[in-house]
C-alpha atoms as a PDB file:
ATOM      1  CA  UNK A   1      13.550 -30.645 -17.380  1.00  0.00           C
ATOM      2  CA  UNK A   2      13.207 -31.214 -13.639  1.00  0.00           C
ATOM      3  CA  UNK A   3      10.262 -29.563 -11.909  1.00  0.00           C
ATOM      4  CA  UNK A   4      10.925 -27.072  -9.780  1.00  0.00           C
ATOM      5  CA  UNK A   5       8.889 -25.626  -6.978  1.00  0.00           C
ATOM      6  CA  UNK A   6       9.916 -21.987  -6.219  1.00  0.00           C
ATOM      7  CA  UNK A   7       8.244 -20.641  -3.067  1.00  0.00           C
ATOM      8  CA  UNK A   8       8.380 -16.599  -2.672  1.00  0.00           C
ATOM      9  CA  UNK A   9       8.228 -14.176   0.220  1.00  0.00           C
ATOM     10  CA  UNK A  10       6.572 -11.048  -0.283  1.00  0.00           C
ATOM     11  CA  UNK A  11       7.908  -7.933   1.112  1.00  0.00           C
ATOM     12  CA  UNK A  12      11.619  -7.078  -0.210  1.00  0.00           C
ATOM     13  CA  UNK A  13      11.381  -9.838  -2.385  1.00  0.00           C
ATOM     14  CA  UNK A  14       8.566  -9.630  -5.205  1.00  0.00           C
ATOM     15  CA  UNK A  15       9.092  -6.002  -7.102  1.00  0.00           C
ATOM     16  CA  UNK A  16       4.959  -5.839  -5.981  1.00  0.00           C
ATOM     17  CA  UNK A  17       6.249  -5.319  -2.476  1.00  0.00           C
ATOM     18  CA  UNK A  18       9.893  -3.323  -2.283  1.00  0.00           C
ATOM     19  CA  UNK A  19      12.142  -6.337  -4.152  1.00  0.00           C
ATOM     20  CA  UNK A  20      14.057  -6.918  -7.025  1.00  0.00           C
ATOM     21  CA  UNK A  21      12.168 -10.194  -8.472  1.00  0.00           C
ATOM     22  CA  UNK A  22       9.442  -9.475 -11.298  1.00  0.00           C
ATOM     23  CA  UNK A  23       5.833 -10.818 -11.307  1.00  0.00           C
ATOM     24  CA  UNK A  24       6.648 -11.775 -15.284  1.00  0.00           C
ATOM     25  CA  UNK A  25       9.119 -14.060 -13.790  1.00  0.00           C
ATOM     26  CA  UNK A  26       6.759 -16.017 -11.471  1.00  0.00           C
ATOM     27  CA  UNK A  27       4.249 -16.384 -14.427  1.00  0.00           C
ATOM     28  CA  UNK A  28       7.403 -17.403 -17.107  1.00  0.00           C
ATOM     29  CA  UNK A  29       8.249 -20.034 -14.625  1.00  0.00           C
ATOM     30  CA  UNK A  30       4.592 -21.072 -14.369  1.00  0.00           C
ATOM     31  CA  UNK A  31       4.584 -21.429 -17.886  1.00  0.00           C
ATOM     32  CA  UNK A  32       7.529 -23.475 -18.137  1.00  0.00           C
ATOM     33  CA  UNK A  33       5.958 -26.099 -16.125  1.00  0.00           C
ATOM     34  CA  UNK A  34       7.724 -25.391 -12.779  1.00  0.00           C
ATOM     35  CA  UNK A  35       5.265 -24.568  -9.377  1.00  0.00           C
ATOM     36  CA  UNK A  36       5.321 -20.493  -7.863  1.00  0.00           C
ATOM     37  CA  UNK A  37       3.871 -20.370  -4.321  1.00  0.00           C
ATOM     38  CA  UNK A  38       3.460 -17.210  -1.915  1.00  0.00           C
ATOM     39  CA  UNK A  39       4.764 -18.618   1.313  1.00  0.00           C
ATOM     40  CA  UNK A  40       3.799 -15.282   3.097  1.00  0.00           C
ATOM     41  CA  UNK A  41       0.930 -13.416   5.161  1.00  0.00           C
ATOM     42  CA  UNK A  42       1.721  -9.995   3.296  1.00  0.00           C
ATOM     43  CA  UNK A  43      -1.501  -8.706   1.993  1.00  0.00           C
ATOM     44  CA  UNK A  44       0.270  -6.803  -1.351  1.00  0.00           C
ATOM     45  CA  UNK A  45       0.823 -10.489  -2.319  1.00  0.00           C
ATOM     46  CA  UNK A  46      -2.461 -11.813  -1.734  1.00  0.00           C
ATOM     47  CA  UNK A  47      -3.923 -10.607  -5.529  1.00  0.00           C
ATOM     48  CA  UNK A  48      -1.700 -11.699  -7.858  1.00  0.00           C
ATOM     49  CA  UNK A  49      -3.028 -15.261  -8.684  1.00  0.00           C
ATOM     50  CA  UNK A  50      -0.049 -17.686  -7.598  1.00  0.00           C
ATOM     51  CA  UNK A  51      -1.078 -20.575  -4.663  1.00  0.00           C
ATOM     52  CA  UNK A  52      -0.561 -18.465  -1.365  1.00  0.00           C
ATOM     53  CA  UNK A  53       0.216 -20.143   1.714  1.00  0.00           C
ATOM     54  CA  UNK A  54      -0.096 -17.515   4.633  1.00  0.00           C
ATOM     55  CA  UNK A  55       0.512 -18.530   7.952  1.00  0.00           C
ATOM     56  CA  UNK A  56       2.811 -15.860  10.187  1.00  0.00           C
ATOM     57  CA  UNK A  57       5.415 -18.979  10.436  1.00  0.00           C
ATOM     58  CA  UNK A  58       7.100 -19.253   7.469  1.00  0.00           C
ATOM     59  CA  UNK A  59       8.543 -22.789   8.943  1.00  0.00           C
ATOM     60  CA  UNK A  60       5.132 -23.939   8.696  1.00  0.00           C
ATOM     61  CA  UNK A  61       4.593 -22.361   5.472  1.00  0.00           C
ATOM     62  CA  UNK A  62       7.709 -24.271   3.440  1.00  0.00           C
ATOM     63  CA  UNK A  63       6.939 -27.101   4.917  1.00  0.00           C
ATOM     64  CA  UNK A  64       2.845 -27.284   3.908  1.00  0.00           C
ATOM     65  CA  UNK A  65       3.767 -26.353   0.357  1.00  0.00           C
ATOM     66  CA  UNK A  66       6.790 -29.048  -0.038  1.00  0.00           C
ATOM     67  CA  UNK A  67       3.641 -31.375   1.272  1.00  0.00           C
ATOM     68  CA  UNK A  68       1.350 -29.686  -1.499  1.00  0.00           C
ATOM     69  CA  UNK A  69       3.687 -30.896  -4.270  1.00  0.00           C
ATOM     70  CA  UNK A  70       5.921 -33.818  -3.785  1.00  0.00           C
ATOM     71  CA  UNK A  71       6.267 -34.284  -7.175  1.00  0.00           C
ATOM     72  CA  UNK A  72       8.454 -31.595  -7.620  1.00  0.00           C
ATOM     73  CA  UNK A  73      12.128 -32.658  -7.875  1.00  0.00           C
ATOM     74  CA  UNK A  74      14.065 -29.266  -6.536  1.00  0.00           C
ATOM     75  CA  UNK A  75      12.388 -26.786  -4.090  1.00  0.00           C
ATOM     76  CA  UNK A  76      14.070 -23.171  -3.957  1.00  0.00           C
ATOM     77  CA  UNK A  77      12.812 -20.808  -1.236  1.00  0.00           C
ATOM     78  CA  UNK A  78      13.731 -16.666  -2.172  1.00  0.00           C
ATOM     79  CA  UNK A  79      13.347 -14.462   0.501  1.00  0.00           C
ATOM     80  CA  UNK A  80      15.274 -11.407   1.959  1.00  0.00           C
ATOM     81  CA  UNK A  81      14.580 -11.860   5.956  1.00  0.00           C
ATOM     82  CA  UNK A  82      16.859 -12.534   8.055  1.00  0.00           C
ATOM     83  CA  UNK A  83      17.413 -16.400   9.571  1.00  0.00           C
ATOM     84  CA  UNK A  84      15.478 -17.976   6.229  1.00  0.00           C
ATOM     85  CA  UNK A  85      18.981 -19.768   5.405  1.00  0.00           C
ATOM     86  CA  UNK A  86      18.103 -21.648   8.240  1.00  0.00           C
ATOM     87  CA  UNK A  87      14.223 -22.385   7.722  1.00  0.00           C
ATOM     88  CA  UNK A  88      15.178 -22.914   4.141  1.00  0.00           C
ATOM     89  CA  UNK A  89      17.921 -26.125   5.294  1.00  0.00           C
ATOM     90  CA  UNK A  90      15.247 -27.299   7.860  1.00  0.00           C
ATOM     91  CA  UNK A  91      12.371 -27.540   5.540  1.00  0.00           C
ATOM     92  CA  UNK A  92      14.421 -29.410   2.950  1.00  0.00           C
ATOM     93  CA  UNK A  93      14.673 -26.077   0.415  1.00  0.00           C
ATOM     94  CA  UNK A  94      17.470 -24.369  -0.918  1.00  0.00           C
ATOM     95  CA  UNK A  95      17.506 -20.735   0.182  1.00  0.00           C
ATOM     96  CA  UNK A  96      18.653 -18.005  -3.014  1.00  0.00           C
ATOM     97  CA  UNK A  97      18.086 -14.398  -1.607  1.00  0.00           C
ATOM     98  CA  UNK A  98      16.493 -12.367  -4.152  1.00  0.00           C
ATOM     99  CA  UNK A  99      19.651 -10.268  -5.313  1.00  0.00           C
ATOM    100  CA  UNK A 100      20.891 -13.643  -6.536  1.00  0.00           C
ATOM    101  CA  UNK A 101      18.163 -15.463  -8.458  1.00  0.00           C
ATOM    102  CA  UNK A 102      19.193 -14.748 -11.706  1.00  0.00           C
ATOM    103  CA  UNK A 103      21.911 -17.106 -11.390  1.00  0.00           C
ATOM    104  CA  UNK A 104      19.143 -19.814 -10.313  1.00  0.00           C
ATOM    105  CA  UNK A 105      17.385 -18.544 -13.343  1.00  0.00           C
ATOM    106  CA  UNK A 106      19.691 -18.343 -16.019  1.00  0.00           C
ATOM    107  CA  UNK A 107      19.200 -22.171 -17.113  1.00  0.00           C
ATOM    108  CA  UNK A 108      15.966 -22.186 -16.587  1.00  0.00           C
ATOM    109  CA  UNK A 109      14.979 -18.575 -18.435  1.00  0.00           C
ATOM    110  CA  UNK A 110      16.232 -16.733 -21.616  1.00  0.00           C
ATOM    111  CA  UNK A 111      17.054 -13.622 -19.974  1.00  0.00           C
END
């Protein structure tokens, strides 16, 4: 299986912070082999163990951790804010808003 990297926003993404994706998926996806970074500076993410990479430009942010692991054959950015479509394409990520990452994570994860 390829390696994935998954990069996460916080707010209205992780269920930590007002979204709809589970901490028990980061850590299942962790455990599967694939790479879970924080690519936000929202302090209710801060605690909860994952690689954080917090500057206010999330730009900057996708682009340090696709630098942090090359090795990783797909990167997928979730996130619910507005214009990350964008970021995601410039950065070299796919973009999957959080309302649709089960369908990124039904191959990966029995659901």
């Amino acid at each position: 299986m390829a390696m994935i990297l998954f990069a996460f926003d916080c707010d209205g993404t992780l269920n930590v912070s007002g979204g709809p994706v589970a901490i028990s998926i980061l850590t299942a996806l962790t455990a599967l082999g694939h790479k879970v970074v924080i690519v936000s500076p929202s302090a209710a993410c801060k605690p909860l163990g994952f690689t954080h990479v917090d500057s206010a430009d999330r730009l900057v942010n996708l682009k340090r951790v696709k630098e942090l692991y090359p090795e990783c054959e797909r990167w997928v950015y979730v996130s619910d804010n507005a214009g990350d479509p964008e970021l995601a394409a410039q950065a070299g990520f796919e973009y999957v808003h959080p309302s649709n990452f089960g369908e990124v994570l039904r191959p990966l994860l029995p659901l």
